[in-house]
C-alpha atoms as a PDB file:
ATOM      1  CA  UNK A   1      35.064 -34.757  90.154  1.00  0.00           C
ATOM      2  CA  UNK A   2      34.860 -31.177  90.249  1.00  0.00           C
ATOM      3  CA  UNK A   3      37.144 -28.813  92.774  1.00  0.00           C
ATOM      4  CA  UNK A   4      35.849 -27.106  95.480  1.00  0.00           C
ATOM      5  CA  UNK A   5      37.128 -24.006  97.235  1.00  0.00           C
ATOM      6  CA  UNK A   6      40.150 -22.335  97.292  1.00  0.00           C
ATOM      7  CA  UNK A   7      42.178 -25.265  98.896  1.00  0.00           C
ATOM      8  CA  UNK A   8      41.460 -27.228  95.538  1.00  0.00           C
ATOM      9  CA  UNK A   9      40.300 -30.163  97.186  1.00  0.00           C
ATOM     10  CA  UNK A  10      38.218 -32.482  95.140  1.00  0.00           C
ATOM     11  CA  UNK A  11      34.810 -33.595  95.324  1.00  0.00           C
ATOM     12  CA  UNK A  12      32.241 -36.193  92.902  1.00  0.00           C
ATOM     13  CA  UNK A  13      29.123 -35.120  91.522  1.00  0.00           C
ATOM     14  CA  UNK A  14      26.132 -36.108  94.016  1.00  0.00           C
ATOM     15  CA  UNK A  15      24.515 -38.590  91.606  1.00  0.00           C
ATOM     16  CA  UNK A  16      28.171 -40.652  91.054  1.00  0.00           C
ATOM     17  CA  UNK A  17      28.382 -41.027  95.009  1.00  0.00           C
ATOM     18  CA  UNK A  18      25.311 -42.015  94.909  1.00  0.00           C
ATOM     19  CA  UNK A  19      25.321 -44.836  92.334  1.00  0.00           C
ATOM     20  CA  UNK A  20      28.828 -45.751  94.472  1.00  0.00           C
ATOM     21  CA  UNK A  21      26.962 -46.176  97.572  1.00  0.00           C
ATOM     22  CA  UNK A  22      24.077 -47.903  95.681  1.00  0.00           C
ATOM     23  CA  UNK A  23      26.647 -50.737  94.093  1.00  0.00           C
ATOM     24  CA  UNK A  24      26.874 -53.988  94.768  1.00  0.00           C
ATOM     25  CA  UNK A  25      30.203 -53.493  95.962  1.00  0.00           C
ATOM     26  CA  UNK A  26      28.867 -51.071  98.562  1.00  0.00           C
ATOM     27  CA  UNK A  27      26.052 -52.830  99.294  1.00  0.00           C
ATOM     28  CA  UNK A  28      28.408 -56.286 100.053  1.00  0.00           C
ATOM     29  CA  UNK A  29      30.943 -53.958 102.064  1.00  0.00           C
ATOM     30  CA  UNK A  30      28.150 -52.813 104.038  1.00  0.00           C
ATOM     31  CA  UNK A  31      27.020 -56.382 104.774  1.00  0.00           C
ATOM     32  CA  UNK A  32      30.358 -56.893 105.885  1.00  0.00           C
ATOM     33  CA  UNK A  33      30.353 -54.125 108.594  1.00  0.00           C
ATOM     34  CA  UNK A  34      27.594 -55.456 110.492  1.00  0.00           C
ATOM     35  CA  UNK A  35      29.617 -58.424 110.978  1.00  0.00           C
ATOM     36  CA  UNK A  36      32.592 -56.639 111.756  1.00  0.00           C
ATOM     37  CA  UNK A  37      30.569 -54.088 114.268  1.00  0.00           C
ATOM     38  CA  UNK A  38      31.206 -55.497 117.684  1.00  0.00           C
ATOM     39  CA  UNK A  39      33.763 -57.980 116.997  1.00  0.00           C
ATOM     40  CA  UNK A  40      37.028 -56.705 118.321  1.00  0.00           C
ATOM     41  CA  UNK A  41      38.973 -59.713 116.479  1.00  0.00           C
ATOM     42  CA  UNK A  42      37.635 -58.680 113.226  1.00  0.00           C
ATOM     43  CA  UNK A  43      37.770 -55.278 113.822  1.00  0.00           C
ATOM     44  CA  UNK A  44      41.445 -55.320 114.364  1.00  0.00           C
ATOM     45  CA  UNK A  45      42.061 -57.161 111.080  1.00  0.00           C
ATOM     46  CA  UNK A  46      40.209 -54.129 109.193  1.00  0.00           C
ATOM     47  CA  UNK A  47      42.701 -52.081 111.259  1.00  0.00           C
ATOM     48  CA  UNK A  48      45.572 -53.600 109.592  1.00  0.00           C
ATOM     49  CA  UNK A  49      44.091 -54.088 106.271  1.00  0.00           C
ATOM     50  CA  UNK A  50      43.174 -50.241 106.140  1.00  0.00           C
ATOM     51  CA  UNK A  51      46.767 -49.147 107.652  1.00  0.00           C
ATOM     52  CA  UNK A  52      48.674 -51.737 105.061  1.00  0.00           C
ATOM     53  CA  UNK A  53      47.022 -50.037 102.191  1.00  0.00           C
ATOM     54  CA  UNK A  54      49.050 -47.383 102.983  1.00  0.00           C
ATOM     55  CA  UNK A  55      46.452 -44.504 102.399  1.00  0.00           C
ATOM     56  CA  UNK A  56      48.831 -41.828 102.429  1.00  0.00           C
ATOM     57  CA  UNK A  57      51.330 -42.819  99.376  1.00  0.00           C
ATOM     58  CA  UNK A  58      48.363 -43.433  97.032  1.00  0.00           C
ATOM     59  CA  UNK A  59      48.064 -40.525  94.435  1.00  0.00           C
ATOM     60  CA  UNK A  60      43.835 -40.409  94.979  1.00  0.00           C
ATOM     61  CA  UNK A  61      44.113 -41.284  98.457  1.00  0.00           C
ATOM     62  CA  UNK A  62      46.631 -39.387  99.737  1.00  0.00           C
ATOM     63  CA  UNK A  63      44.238 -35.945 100.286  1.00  0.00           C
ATOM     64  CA  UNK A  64      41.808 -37.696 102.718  1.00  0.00           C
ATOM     65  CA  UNK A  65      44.317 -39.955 105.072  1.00  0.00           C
ATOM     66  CA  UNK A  66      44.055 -37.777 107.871  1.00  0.00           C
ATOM     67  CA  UNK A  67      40.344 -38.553 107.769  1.00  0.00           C
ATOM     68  CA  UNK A  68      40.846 -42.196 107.079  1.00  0.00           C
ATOM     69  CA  UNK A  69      43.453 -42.069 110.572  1.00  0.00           C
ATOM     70  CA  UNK A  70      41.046 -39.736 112.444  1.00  0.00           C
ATOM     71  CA  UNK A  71      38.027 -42.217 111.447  1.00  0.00           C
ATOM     72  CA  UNK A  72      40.000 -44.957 112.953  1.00  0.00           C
ATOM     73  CA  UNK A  73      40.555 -42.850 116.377  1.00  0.00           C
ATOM     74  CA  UNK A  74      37.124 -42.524 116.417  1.00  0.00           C
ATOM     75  CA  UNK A  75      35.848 -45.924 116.070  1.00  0.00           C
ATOM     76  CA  UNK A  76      38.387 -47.197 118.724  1.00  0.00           C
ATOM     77  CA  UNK A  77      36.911 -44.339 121.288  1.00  0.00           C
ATOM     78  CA  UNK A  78      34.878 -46.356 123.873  1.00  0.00           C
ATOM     79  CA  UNK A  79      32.180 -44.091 123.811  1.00  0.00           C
ATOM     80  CA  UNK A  80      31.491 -45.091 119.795  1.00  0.00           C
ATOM     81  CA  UNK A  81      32.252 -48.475 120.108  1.00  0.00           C
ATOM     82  CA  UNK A  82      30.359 -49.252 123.312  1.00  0.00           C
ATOM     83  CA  UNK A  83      27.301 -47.193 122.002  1.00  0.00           C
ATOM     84  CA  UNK A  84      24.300 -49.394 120.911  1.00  0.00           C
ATOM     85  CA  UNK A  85      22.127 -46.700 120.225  1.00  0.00           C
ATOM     86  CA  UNK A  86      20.868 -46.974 116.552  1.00  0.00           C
ATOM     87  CA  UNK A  87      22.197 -43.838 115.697  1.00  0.00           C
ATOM     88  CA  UNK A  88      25.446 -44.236 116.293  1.00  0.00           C
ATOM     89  CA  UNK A  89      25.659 -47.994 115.190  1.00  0.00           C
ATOM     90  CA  UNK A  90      24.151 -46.763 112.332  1.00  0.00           C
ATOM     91  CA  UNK A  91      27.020 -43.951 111.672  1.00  0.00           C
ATOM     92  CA  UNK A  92      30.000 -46.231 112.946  1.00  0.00           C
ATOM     93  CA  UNK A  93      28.881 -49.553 110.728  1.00  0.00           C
ATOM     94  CA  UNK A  94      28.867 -46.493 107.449  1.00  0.00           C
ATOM     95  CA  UNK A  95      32.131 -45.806 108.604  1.00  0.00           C
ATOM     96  CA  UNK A  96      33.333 -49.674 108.635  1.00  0.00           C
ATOM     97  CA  UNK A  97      32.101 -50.291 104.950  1.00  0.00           C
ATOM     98  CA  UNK A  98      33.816 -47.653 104.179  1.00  0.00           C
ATOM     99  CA  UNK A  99      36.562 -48.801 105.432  1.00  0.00           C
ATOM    100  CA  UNK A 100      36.242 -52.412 104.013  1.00  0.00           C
ATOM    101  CA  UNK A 101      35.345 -50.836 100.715  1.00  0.00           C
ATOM    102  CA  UNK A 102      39.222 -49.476 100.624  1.00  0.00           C
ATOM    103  CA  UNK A 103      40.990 -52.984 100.252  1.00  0.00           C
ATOM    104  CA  UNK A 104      37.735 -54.416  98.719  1.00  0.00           C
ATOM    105  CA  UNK A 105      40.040 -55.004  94.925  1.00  0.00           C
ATOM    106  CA  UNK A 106      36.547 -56.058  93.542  1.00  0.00           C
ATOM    107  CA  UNK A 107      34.871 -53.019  93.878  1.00  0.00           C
ATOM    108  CA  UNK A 108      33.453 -50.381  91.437  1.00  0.00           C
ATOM    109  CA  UNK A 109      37.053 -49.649  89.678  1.00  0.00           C
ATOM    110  CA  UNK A 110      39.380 -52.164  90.036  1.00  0.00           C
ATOM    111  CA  UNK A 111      41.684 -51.446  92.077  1.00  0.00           C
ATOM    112  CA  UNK A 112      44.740 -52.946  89.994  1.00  0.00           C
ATOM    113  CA  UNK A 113      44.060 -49.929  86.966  1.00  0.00           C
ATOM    114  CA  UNK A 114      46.079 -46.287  87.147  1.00  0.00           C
ATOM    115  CA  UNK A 115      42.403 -45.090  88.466  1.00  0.00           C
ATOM    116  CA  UNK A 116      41.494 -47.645  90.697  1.00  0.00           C
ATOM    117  CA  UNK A 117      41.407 -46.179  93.415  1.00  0.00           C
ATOM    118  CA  UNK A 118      38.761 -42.967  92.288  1.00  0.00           C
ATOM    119  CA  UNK A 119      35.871 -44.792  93.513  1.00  0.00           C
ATOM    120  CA  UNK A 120      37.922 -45.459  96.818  1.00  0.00           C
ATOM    121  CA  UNK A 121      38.477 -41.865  97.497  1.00  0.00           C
ATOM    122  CA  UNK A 122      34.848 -40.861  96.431  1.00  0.00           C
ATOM    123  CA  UNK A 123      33.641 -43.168  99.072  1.00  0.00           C
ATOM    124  CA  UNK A 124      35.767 -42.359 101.689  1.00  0.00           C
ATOM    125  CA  UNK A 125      34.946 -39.324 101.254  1.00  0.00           C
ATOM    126  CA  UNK A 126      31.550 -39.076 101.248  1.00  0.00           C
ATOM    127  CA  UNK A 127      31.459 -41.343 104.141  1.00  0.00           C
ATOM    128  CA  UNK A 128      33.543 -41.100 106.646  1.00  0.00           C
ATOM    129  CA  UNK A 129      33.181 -37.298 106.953  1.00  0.00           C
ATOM    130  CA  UNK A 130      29.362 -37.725 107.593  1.00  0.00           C
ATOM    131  CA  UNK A 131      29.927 -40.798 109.987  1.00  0.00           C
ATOM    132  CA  UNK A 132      31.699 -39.057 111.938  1.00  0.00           C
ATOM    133  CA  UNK A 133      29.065 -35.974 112.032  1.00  0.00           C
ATOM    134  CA  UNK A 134      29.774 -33.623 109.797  1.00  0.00           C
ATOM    135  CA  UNK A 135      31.502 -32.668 106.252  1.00  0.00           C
ATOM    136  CA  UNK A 136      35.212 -32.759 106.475  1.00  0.00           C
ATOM    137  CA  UNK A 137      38.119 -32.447 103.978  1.00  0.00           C
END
């Protein structure tokens, strides 16, 4: 993690997001999306999962749960979640792992250790931001 800019925020290294998004972990939350994507029954039940982790009073979490909130708004907008195009299913089932990475407690770092939650916020971040078009902070 190094900072970046004046605001301090904090970013990974390239080559530890990408080993992240290369896991197993990933690779199984991913999985999980495109069986998520289009169902509105599962999709609600990420919806909950994500807002009972409570994003905001986690120490590693807390910088990026606007992004987390605003990446929810965006997958519930009908124009993302009626689109079909592969562009945009491709972007909004990124977003979803991402998502189902959070309360995934088998993933990279346990979730259960003081830094648990590291690989959360690394994916997240790296994520969402670019599902949504663009980097964000």
């Amino acid at each position: 993690m190094t900072p970046e800019g004046p605001s301090g925020h904090l970013t990974a290294r390239p080559e530890v997001v990408r080993r992240l998004l290369q896991s197993e972990p990933f690779a199984r939350s991913r999985r999980r999306a495109e069986l998520i994507d289009g169902d509105h029954d599962a999709m609600s039940e990420l919806v909950d999962l994500v807002r009972l982790r409570h994003v905001e009073e986690d120490v590693h979490l807390a910088p990026i749960a606007g992004l987390v909130e605003e990446t929810l708004t965006w997958l519930a907008t009908p124009e993302v979640a009626g689109d079909q195009s592969p562009s945009v299913t491709a972007r909004r089932r990124m977003a979803i792992a991402a998502l189902n990475y959070l309360y995934d407690v088998d993933d990279v770092i346990p979730d259960d250790r003081r830094d648990g939650t590291i690989d959360d916020f690394v994916v997240l971040q790296a994520v969402l931001s670019r599902s949504m078009g663009g980097p964000r902070h």
